[in-house]
N, C-alpha and C. Protein backbone atom coordinates (compact mmCIF):
# COMPACT_ATOMS: atom_id res chain seq x y z
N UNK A 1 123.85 -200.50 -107.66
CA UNK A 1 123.88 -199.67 -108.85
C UNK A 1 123.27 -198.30 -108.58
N UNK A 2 122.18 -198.15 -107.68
CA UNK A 2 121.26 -196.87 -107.33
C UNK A 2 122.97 -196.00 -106.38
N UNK A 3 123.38 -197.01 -105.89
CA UNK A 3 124.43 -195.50 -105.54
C UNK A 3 125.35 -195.26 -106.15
N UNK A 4 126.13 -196.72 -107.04
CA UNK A 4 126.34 -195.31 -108.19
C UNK A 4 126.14 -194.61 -108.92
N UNK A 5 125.14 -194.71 -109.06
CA UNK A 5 124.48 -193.51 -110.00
C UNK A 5 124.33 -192.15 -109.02
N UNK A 6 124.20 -192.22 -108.05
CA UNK A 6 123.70 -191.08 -106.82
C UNK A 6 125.67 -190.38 -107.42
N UNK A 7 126.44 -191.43 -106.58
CA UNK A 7 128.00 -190.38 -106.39
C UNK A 7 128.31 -190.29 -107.62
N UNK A 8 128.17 -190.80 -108.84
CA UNK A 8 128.37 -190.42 -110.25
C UNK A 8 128.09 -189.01 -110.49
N UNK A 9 126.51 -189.08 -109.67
CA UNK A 9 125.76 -187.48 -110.32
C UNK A 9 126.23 -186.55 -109.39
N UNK A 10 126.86 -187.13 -108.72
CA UNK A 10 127.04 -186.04 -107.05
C UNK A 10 128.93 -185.42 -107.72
N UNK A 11 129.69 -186.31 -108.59
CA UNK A 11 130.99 -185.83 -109.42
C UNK A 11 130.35 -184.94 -110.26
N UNK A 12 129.57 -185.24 -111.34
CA UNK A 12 129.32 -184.47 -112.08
C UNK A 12 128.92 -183.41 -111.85
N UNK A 13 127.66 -183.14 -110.73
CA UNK A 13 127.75 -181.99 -109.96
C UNK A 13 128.92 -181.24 -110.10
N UNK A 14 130.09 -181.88 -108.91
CA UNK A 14 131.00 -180.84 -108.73
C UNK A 14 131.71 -180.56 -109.75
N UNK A 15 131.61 -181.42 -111.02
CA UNK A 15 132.49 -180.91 -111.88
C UNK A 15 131.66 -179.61 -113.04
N UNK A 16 130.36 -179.77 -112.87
CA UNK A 16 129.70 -178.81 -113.10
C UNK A 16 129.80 -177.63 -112.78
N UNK A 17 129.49 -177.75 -111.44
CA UNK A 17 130.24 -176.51 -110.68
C UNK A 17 131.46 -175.75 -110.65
N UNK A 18 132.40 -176.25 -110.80
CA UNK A 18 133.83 -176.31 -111.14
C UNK A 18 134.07 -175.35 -112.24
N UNK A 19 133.30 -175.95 -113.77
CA UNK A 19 133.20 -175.04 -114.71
C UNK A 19 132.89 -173.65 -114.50
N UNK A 20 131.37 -173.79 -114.31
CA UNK A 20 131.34 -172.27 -113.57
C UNK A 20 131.65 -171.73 -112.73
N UNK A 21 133.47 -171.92 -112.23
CA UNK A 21 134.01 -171.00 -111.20
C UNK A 21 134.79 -170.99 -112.64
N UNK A 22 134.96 -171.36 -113.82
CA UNK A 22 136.26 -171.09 -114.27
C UNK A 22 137.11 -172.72 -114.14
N UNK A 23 137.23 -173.57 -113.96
CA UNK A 23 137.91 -174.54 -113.46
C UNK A 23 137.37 -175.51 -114.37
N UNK A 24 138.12 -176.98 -114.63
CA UNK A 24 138.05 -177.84 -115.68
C UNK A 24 136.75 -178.65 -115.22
N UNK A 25 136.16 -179.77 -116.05
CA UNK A 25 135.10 -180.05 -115.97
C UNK A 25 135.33 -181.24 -114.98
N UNK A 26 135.94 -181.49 -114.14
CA UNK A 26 136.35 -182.57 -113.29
C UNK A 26 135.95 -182.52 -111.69
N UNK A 27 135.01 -183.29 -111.48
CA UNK A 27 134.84 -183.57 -110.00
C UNK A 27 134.87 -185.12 -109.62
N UNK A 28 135.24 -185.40 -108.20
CA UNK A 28 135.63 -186.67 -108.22
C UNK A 28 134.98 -186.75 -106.61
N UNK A 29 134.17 -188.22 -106.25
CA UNK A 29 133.84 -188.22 -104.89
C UNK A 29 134.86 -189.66 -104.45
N UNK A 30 134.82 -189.60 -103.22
CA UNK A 30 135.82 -191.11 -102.62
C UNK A 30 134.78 -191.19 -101.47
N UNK A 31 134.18 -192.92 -101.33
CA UNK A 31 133.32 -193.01 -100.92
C UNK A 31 133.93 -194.82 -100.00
N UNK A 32 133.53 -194.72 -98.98
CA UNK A 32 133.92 -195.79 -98.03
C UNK A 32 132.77 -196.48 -97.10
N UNK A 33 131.83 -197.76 -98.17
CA UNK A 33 130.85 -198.05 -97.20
C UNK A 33 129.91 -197.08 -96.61
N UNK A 34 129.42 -196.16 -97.95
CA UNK A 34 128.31 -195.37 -97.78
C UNK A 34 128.54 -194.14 -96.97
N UNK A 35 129.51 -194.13 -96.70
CA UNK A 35 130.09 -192.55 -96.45
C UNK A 35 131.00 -192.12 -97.26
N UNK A 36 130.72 -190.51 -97.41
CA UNK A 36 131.37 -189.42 -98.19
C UNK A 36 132.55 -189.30 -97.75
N UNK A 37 134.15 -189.66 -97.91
CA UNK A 37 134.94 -189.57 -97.51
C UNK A 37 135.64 -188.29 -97.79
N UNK A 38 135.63 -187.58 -99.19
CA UNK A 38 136.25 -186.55 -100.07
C UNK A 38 135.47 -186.48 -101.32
N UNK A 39 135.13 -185.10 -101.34
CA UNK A 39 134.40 -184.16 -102.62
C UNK A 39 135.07 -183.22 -103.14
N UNK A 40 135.58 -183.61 -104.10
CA UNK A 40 137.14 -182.66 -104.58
C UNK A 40 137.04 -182.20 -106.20
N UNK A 41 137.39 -181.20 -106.42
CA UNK A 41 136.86 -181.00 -108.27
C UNK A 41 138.87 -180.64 -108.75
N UNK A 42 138.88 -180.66 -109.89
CA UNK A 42 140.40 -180.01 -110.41
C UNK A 42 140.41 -178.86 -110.00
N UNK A 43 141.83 -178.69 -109.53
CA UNK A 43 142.06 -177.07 -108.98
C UNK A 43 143.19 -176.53 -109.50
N UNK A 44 143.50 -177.03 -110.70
CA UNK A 44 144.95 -176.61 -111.78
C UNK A 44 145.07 -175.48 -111.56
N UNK A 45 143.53 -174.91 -112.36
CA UNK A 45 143.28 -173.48 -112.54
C UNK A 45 143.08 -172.43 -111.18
N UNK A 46 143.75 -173.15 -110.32
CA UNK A 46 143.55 -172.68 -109.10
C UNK A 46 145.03 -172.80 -108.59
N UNK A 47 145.59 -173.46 -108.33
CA UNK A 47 147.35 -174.17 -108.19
C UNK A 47 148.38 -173.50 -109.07
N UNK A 48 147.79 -173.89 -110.15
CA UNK A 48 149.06 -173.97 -111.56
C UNK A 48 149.86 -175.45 -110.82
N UNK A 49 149.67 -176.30 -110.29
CA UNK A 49 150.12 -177.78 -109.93
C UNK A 49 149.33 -178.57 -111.28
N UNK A 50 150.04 -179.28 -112.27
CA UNK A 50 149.32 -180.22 -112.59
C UNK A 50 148.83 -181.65 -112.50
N UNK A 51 149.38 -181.68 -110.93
CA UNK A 51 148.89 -182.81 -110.46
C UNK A 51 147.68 -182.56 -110.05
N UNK A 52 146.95 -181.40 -109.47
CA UNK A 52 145.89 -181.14 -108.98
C UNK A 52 144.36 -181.48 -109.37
N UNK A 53 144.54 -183.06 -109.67
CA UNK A 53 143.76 -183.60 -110.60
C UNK A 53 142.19 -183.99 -109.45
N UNK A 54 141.16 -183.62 -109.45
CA UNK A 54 140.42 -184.19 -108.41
C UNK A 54 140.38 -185.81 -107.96
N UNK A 55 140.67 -187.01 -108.70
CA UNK A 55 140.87 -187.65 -108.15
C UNK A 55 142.02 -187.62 -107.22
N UNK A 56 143.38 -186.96 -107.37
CA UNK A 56 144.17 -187.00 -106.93
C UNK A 56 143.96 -186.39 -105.28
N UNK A 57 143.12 -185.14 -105.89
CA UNK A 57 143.18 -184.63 -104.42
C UNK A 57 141.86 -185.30 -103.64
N UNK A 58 141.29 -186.01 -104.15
CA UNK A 58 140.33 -186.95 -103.04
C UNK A 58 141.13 -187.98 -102.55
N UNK A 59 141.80 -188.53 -102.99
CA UNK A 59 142.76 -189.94 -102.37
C UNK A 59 143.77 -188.82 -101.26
N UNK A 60 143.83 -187.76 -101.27
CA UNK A 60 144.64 -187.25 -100.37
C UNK A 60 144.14 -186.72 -99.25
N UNK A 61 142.96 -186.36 -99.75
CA UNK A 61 141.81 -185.91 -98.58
C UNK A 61 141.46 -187.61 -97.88
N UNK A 62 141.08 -188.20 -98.34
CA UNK A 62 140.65 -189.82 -97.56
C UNK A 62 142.10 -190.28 -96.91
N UNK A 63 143.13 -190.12 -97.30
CA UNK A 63 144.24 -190.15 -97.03
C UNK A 63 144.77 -190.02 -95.31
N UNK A 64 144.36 -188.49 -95.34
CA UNK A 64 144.60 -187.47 -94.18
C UNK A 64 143.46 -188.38 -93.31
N UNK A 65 142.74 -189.07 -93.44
CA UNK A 65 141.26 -189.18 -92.31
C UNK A 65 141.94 -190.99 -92.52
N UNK A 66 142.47 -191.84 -93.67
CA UNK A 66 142.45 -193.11 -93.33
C UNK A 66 143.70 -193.62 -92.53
N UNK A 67 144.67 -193.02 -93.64
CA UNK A 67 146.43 -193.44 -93.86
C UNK A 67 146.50 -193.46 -94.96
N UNK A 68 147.55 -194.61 -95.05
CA UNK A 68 147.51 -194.20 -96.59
C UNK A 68 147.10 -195.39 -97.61
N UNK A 69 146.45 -196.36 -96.84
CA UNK A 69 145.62 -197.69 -97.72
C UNK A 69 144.64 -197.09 -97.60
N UNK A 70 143.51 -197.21 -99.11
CA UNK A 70 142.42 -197.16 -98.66
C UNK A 70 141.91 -197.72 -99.41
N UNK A 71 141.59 -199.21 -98.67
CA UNK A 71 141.07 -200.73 -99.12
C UNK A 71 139.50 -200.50 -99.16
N UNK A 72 138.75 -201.18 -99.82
CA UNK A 72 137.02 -200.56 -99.56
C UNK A 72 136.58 -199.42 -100.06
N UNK A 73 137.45 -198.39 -100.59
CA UNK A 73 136.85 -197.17 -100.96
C UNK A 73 136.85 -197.10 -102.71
N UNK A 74 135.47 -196.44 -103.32
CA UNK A 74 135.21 -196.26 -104.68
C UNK A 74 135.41 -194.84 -104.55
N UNK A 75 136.42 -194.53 -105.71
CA UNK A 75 136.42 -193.15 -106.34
C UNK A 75 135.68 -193.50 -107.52
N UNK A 76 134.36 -192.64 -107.75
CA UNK A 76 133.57 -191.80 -108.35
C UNK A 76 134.20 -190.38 -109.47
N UNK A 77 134.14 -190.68 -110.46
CA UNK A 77 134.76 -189.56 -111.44
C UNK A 77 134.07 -189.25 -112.28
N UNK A 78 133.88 -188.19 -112.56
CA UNK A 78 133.28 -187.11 -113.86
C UNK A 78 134.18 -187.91 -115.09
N UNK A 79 135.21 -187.70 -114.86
CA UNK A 79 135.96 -187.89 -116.61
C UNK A 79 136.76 -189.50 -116.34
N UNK A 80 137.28 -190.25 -116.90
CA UNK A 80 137.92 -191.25 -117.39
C UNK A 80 139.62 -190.77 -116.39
N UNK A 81 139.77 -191.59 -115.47
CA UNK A 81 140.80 -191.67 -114.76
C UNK A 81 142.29 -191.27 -115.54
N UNK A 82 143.25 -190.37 -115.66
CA UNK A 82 144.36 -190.19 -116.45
C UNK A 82 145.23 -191.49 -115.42
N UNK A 83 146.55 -191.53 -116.28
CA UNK A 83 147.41 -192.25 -115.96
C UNK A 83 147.81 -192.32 -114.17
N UNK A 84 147.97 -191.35 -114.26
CA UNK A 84 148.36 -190.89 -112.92
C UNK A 84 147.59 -191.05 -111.93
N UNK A 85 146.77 -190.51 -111.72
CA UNK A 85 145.04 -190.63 -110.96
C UNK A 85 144.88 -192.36 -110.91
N UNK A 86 145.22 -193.10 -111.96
CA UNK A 86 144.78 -194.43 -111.71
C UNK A 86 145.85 -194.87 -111.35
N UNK A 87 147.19 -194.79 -110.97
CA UNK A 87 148.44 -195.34 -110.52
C UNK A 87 148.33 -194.60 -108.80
N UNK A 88 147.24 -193.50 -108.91
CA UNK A 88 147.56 -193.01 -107.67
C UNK A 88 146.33 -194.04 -106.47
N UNK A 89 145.24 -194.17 -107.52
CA UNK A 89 144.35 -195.44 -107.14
C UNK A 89 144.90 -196.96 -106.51
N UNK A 90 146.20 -197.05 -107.38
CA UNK A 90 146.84 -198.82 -107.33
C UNK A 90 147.26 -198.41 -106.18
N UNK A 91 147.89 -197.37 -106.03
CA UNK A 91 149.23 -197.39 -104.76
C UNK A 91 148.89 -197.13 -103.62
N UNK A 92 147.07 -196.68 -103.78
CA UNK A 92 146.86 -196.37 -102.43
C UNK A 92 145.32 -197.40 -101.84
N UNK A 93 145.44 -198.56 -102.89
CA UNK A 93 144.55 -199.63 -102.74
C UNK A 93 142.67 -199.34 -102.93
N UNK A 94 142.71 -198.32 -103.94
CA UNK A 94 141.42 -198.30 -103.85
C UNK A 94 140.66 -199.47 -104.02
N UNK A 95 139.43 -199.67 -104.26
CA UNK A 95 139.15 -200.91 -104.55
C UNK A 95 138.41 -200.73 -105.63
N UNK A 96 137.95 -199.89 -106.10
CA UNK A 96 137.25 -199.67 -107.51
C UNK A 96 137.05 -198.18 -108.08
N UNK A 97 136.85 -198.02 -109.10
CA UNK A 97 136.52 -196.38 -109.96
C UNK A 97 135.40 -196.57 -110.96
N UNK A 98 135.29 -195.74 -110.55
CA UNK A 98 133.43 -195.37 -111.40
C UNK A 98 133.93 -194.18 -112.32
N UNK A 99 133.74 -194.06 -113.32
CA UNK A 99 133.20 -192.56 -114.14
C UNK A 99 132.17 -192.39 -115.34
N UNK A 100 132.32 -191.53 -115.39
CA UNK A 100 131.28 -190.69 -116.09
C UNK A 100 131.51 -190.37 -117.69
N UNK A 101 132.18 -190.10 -118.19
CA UNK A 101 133.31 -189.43 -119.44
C UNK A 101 134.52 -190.21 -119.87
N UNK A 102 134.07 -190.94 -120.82
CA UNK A 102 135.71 -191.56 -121.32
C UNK A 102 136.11 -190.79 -122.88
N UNK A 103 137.75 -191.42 -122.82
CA UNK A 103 138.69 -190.59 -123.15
C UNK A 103 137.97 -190.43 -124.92
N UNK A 104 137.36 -190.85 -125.26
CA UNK A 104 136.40 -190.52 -126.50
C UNK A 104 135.84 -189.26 -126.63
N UNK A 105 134.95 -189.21 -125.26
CA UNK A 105 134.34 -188.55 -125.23
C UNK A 105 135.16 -186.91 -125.52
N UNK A 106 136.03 -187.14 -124.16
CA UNK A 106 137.13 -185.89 -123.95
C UNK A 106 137.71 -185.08 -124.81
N UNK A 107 137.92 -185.88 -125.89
CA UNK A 107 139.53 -186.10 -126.96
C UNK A 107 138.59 -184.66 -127.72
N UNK A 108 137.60 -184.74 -128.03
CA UNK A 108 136.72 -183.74 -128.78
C UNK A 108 136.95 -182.31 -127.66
N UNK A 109 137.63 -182.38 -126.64
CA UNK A 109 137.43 -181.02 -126.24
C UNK A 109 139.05 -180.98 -125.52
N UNK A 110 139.89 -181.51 -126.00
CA UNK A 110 141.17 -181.46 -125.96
C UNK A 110 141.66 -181.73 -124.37
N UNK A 111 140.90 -182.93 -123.58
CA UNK A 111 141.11 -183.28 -122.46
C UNK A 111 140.86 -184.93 -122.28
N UNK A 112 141.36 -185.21 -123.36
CA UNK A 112 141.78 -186.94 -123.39
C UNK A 112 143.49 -186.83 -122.67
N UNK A 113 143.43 -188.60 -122.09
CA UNK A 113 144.58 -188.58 -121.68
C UNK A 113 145.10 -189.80 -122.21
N UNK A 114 144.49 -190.12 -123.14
CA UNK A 114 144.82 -191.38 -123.97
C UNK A 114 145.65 -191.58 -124.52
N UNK A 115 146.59 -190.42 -125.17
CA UNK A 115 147.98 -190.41 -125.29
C UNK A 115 148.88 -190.78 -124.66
N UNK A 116 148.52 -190.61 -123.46
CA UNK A 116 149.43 -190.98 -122.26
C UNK A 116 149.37 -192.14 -121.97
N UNK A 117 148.26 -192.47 -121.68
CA UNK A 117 148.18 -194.33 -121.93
C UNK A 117 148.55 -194.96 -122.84
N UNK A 118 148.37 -194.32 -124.45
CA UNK A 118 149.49 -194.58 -125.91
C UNK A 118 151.00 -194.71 -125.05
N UNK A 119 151.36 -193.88 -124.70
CA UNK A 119 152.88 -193.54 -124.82
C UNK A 119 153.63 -194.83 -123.42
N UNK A 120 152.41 -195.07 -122.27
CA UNK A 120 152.96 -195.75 -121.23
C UNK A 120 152.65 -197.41 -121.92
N UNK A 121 151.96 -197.37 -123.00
CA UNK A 121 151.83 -198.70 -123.61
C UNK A 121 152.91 -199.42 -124.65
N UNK A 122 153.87 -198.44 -124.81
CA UNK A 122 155.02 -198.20 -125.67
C UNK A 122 156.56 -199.27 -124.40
N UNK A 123 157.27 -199.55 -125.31
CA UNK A 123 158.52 -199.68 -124.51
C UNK A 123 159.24 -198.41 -124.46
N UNK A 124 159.62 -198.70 -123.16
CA UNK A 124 160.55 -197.34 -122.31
C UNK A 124 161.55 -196.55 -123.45
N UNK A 125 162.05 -197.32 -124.30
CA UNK A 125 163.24 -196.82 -125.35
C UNK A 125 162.31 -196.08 -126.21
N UNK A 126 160.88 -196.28 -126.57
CA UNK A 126 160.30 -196.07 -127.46
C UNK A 126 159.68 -195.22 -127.19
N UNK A 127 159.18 -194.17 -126.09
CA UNK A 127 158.52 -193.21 -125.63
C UNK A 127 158.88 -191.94 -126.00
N UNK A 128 158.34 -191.05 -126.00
CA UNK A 128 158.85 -189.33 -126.09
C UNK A 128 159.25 -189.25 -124.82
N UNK A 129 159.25 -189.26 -123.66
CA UNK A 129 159.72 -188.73 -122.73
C UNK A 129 161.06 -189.94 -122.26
N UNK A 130 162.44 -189.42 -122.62
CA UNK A 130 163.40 -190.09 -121.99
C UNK A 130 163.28 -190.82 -120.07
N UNK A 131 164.07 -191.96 -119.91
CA UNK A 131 163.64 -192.33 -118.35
C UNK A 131 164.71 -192.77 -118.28
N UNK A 132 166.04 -192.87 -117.46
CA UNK A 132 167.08 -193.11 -117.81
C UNK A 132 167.93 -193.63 -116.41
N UNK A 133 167.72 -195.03 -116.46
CA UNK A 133 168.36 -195.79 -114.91
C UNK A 133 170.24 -194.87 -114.82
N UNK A 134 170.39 -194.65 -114.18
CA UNK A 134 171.90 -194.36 -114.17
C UNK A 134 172.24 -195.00 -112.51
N UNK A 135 172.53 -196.16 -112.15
CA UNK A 135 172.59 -197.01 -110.65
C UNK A 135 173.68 -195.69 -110.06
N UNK A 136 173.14 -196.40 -108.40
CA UNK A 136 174.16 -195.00 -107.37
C UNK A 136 174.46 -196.40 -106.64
N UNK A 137 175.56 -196.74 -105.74
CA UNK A 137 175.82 -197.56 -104.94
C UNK A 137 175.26 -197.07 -103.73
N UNK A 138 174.71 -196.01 -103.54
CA UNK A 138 174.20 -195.49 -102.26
C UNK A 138 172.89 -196.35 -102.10
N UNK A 139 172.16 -196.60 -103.20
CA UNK A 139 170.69 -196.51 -102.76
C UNK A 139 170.44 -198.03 -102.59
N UNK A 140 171.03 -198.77 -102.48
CA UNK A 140 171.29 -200.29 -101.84
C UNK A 140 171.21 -200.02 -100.16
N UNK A 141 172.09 -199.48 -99.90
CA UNK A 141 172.36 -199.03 -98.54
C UNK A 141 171.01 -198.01 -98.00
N UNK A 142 170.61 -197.69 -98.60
CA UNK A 142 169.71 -196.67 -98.42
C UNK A 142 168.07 -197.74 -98.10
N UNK A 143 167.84 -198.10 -99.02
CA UNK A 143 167.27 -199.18 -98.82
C UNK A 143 167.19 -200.10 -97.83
N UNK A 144 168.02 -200.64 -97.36
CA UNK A 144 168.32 -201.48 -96.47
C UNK A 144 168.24 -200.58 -94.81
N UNK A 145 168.76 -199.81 -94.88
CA UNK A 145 168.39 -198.48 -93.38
C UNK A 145 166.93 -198.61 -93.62
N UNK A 146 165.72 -198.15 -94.35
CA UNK A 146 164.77 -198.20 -94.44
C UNK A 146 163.97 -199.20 -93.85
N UNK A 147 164.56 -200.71 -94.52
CA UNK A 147 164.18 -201.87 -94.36
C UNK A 147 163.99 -202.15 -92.59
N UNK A 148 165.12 -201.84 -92.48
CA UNK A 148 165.18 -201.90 -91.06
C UNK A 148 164.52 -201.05 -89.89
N UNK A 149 164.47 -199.74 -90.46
CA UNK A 149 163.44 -199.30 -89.71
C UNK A 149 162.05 -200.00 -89.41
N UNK A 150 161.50 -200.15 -90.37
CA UNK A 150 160.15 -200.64 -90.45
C UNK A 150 159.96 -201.88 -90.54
N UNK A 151 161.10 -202.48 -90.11
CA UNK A 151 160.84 -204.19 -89.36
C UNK A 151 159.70 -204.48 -88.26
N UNK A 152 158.99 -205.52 -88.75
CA UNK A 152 158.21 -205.55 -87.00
C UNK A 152 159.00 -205.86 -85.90
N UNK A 153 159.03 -205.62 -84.76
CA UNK A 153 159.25 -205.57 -83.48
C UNK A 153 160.09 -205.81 -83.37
């Protein structure tokens, strides 16, 4: 518990910091068995990318140094993980998330993402944002070339 509280305060830091460059209140650490893997804050306001979410860009920084599992590692967050940031967590095997700020808290300063979790809690027909299967006969085949590449031996 004493270390998370250490990389908790060590996000908030950077998301402290962050503010006073101008930048959103978001810092995020990725941490692997007591080493600092990635110390990354939002850099929207820096990009204009809105993926440029600091968790995002710490799983990409640990990324570049692991591959692209990274089994054993806690991301540490200032704010309450958005949709994305935590799908980017599943896919790249974190093993746990810590934060600091949930979407309660946020919603009062117009940086909740709880809507989004509203809207992905919805059926697909039922969402604001259309998603729309239209099948290709290619991507069977496409698939299958893939498959085969990355067969073992």
């Amino acid at each position: 518990m004493h270390d998370d509280q250490h990389y908790l305060q060590r996000a908030v830091d950077l998301a402290r910091d962050n503010v006073a460059r101008g930048g959103r209140p978001f810092g995020a650490v990725l941490v692997r068995q007591g080493q600092v893997l990635a110390e990354t804050v939002n850099e929207i306001h820096l990009t204009q990318d809105p993926t440029a979410h600091a968790e995002m860009l710490a799983i990409r920084s640990a990324s570049r140094q692991l591959g692209p599992r990274l089994e054993g590692c806690v991301i540490y967050a200032s704010g309450q993980p958005c949709p994305m940031c935590l799908s980017a967590m599943y896919l790249s095997g974190v093993s746990r998330a810590v934060f600091a700020a949930d979407n309660r808290l946020a919603e009062g300063f117009g940086l909740s993402t709880a809507g989004i979790y509203q809207q992905l809690s919805l059926a697909p027909e039922a969402r604001q944002l259309p998603v729309e299967h239209l099948p290709h006969a290619a991507m069977a085949t496409l698939y299958q070339a893939w498959q085969v590449q990355h067969e073992p031996g």
